[in-house]
C-alpha atoms as a PDB file:
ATOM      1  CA  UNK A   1       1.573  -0.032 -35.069  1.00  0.00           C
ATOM      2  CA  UNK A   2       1.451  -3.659 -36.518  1.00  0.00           C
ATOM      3  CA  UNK A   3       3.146  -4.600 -32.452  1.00  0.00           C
ATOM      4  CA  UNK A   4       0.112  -2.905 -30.918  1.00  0.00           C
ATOM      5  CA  UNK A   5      -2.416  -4.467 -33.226  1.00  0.00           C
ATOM      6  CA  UNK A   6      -0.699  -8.339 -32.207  1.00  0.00           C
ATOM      7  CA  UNK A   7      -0.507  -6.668 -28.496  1.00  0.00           C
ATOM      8  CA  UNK A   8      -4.312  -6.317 -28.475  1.00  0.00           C
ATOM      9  CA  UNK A   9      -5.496  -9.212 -30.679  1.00  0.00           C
ATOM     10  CA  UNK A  10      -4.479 -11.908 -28.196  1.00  0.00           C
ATOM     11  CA  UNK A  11      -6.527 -14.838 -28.920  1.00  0.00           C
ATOM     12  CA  UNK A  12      -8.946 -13.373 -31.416  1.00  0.00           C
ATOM     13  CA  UNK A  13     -10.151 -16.381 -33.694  1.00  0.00           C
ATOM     14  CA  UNK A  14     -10.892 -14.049 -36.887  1.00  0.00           C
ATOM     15  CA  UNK A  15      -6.913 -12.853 -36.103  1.00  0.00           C
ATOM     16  CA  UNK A  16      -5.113 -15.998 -36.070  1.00  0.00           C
ATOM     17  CA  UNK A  17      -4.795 -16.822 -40.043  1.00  0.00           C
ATOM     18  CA  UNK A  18      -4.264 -20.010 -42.095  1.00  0.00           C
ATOM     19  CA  UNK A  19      -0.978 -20.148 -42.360  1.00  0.00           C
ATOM     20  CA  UNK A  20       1.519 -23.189 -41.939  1.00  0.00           C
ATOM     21  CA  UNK A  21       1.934 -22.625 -37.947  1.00  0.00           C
ATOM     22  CA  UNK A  22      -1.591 -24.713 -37.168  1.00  0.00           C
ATOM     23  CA  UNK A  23      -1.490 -25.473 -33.810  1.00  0.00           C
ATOM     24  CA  UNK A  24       1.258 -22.545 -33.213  1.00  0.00           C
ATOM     25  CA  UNK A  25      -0.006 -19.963 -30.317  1.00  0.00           C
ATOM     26  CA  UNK A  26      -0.040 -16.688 -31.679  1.00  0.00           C
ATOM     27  CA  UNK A  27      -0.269 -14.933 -27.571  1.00  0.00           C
ATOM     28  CA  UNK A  28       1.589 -11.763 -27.485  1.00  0.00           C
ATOM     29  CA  UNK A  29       3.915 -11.672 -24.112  1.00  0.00           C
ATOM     30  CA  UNK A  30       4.863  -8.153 -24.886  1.00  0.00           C
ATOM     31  CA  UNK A  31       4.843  -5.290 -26.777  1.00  0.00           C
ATOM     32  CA  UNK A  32       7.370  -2.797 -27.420  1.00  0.00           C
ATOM     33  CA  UNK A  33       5.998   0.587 -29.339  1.00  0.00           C
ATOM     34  CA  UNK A  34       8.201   3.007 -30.557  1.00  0.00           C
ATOM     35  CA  UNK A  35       7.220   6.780 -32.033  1.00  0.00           C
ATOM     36  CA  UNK A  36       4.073   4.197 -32.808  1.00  0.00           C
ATOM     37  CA  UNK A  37       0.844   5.218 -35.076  1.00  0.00           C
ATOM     38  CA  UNK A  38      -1.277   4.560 -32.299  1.00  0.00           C
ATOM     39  CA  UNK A  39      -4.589   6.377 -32.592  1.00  0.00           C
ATOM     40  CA  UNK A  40      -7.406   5.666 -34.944  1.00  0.00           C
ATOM     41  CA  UNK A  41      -6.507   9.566 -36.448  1.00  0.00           C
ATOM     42  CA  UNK A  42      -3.766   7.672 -37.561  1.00  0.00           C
ATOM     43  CA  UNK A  43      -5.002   4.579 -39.145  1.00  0.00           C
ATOM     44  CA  UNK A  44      -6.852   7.182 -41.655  1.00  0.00           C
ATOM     45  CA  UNK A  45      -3.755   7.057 -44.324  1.00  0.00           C
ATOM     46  CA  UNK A  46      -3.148   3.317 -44.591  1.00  0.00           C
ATOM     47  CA  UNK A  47      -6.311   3.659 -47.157  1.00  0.00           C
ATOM     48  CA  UNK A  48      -6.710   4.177 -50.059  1.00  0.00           C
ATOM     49  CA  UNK A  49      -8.601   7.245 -51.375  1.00  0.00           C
ATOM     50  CA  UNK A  50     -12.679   6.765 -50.642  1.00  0.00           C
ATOM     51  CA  UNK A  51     -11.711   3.718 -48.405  1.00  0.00           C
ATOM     52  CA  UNK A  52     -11.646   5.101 -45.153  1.00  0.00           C
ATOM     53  CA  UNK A  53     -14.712   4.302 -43.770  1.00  0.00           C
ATOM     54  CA  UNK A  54     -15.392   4.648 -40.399  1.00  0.00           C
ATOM     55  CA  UNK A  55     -15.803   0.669 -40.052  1.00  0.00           C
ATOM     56  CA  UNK A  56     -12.239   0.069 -41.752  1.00  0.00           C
ATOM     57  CA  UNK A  57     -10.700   2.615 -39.436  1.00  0.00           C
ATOM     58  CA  UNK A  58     -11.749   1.453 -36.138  1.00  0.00           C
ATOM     59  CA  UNK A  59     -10.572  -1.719 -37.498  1.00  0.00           C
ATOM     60  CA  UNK A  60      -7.319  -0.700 -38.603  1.00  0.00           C
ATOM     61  CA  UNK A  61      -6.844   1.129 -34.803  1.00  0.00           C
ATOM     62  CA  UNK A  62      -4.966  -0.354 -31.803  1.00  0.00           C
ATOM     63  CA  UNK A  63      -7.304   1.410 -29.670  1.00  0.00           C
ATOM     64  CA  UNK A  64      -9.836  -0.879 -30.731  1.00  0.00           C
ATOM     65  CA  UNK A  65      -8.385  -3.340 -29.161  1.00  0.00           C
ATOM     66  CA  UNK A  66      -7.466  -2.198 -25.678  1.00  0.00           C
ATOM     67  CA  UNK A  67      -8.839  -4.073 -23.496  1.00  0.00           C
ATOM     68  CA  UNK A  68      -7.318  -5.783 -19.738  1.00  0.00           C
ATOM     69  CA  UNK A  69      -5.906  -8.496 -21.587  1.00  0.00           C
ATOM     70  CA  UNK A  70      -3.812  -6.742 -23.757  1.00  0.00           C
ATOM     71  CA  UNK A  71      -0.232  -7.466 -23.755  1.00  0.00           C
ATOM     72  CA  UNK A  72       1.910  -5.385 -21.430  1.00  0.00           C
ATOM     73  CA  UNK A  73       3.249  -2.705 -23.432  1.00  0.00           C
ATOM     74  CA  UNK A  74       6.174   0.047 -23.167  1.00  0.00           C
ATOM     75  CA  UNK A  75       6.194   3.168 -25.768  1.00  0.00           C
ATOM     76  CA  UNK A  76       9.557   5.008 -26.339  1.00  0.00           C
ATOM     77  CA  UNK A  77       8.656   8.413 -28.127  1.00  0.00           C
ATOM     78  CA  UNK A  78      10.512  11.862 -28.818  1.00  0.00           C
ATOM     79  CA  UNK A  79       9.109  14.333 -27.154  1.00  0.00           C
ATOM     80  CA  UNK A  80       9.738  16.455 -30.520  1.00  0.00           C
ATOM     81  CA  UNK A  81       8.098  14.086 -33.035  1.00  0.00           C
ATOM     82  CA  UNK A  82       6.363  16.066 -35.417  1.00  0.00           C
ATOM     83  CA  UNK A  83       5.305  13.242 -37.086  1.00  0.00           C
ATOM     84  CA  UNK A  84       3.524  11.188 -34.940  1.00  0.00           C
ATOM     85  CA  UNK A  85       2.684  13.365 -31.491  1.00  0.00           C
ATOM     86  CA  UNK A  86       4.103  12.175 -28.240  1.00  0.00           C
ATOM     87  CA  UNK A  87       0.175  12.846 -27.113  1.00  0.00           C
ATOM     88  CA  UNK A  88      -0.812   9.722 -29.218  1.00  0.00           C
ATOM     89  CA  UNK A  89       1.279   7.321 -27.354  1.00  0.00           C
ATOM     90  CA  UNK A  90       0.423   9.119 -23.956  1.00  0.00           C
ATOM     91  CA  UNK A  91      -3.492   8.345 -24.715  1.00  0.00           C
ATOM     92  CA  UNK A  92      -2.704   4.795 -24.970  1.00  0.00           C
ATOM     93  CA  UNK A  93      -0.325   4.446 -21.659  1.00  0.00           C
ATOM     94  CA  UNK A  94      -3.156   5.960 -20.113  1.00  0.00           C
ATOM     95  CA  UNK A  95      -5.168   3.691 -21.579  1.00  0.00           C
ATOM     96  CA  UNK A  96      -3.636   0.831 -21.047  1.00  0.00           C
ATOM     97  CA  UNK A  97      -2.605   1.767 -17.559  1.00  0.00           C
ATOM     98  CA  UNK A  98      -5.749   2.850 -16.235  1.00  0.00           C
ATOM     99  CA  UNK A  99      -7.055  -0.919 -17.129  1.00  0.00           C
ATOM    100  CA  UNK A 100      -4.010  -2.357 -15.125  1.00  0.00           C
ATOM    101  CA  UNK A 101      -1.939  -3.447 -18.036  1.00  0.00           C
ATOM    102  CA  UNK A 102       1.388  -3.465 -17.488  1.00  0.00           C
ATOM    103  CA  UNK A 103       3.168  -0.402 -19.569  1.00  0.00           C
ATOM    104  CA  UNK A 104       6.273   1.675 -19.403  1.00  0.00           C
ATOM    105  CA  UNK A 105       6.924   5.024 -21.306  1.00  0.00           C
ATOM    106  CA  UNK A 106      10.243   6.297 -21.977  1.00  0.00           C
ATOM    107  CA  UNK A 107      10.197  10.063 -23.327  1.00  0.00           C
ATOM    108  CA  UNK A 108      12.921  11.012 -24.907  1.00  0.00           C
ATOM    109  CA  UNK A 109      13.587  15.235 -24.138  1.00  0.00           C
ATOM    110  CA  UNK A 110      13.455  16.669 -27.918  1.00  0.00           C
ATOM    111  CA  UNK A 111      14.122  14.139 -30.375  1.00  0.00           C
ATOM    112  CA  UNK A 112      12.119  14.254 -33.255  1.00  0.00           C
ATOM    113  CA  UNK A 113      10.370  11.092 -35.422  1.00  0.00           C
ATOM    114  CA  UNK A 114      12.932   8.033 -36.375  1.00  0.00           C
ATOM    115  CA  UNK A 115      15.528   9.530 -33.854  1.00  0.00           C
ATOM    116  CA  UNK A 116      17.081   5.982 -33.474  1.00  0.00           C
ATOM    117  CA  UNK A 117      18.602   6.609 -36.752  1.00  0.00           C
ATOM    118  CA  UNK A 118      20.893   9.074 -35.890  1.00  0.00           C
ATOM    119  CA  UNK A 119      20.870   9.813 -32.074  1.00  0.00           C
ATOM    120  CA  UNK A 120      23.115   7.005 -30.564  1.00  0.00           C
ATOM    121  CA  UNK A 121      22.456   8.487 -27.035  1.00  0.00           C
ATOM    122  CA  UNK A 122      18.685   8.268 -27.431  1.00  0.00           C
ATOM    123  CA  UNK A 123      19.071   4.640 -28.778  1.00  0.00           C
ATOM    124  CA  UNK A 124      21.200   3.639 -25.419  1.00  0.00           C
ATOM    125  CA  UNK A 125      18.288   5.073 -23.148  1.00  0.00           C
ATOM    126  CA  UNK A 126      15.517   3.070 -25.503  1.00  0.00           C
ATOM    127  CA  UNK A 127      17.420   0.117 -25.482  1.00  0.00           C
ATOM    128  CA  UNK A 128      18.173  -0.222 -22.016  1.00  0.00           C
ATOM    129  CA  UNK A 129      14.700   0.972 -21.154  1.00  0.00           C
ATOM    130  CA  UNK A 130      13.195  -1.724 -23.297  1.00  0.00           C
ATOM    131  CA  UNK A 131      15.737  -4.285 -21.258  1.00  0.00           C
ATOM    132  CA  UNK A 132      14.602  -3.176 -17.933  1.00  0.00           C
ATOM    133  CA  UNK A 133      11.046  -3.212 -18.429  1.00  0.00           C
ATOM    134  CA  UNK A 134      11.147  -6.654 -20.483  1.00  0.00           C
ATOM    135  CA  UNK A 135      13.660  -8.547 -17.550  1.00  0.00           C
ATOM    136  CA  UNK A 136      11.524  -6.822 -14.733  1.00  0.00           C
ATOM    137  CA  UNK A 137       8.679  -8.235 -16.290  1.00  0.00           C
ATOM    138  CA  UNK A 138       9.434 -11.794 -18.187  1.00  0.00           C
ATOM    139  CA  UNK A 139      12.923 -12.346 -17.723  1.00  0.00           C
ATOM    140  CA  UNK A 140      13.201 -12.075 -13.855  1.00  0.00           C
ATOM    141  CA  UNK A 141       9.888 -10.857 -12.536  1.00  0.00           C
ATOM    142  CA  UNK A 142       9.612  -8.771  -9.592  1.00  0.00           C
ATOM    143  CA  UNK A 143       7.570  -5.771  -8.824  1.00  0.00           C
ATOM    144  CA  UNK A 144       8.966  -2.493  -7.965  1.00  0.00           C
ATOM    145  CA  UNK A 145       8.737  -1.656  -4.079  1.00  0.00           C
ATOM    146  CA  UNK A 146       6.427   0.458  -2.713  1.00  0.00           C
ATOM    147  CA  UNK A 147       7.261   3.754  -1.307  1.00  0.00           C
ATOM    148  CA  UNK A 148       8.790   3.748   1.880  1.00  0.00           C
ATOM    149  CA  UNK A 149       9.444   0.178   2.171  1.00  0.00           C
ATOM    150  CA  UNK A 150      12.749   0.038   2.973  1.00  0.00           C
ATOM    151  CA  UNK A 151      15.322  -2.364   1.303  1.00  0.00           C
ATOM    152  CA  UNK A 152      15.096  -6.053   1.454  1.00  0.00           C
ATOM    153  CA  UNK A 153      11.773  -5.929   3.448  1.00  0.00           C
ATOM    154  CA  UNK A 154      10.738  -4.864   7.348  1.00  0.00           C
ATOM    155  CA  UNK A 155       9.400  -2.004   8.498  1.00  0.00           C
ATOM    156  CA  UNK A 156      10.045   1.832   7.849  1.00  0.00           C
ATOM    157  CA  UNK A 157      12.430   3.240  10.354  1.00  0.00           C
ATOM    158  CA  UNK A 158      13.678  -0.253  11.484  1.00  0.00           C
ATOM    159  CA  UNK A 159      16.781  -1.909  11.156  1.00  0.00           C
ATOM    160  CA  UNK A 160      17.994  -2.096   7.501  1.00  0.00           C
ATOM    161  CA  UNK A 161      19.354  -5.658   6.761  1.00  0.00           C
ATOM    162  CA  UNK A 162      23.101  -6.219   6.742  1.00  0.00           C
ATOM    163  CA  UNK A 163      24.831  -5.660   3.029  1.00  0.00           C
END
């Protein structure tokens, strides 16, 4: 959750803290979410009891803060989390899509809550899901082609390029 709330408080003044890093930019480039508390449901038990005011809940949500300049984002979620439902992280892709943010979402078929504790397999696909989406994005941008455009550019039907 706490790499949501940085993804979506890009240059917010009452964000940015006194700390010793004056000067220091605090912009998010990316955001990676995994089985993440995403909704404002969720932000309900980080209070204590009586606390939970609608005010300090809003607050407390990463949906708040979804907006077109938050910081592209890519969820990785079991699709058998218990826990914390695949449906919250789906909201926000939709979200966060629908405004043109750039976001990935990598379902993994049945793993439950904390799988990357025990399920190397599922921890291979996150990783290299994460790496793709990160280099395709900061590391060596370029966008994905459309849909019949054939490889390395022309026209549909036409010569393909030697290689």
């Amino acid at each position: 959750m706490l790499s949501l709330m940085a993804a979506g408080t890009n240059g917010k003044a009452e964000f940015e803290g006194t700390g010793g890093t004056q000067g220091v930019s605090s912009e998010v480039n990316a955001s990676i979410g995994v089985y993440p508390l995403a909704s404002a449901e969720s932000a309900k038990g980080l209070f204590p009891d009586g606390q939970a005011t609608p005010e300090a809940i809003a607050a407390a949500s990463p949906t708040s803060y979804i907006t077109a300049k938050f910081a592209p984002t890519i969820f990785v979620h079991g699709t058998g989390d218990k826990t914390v439902p695949l449906a919250s992280s789906l909201d926000f892709f939709n979200k966060l899509n629908g405004l043109g943010v750039p976001t990935a979402l990598t379902a993994i078929q049945g793993a439950a809550h904390a799988f990357d504790v025990a399920a190397l397999d599922a921890v291979e696909t996150m990783a290299q899901s994460i790496d793709l989406f990160l280099d395709r994005l900061l590391v060596n941008p370029k966008p994905y082609p459309a849909f019949g455009a054939p490889p390395g550019g022309g026209r549909p039907g036409g010569p393909r390029p030697p290689g």
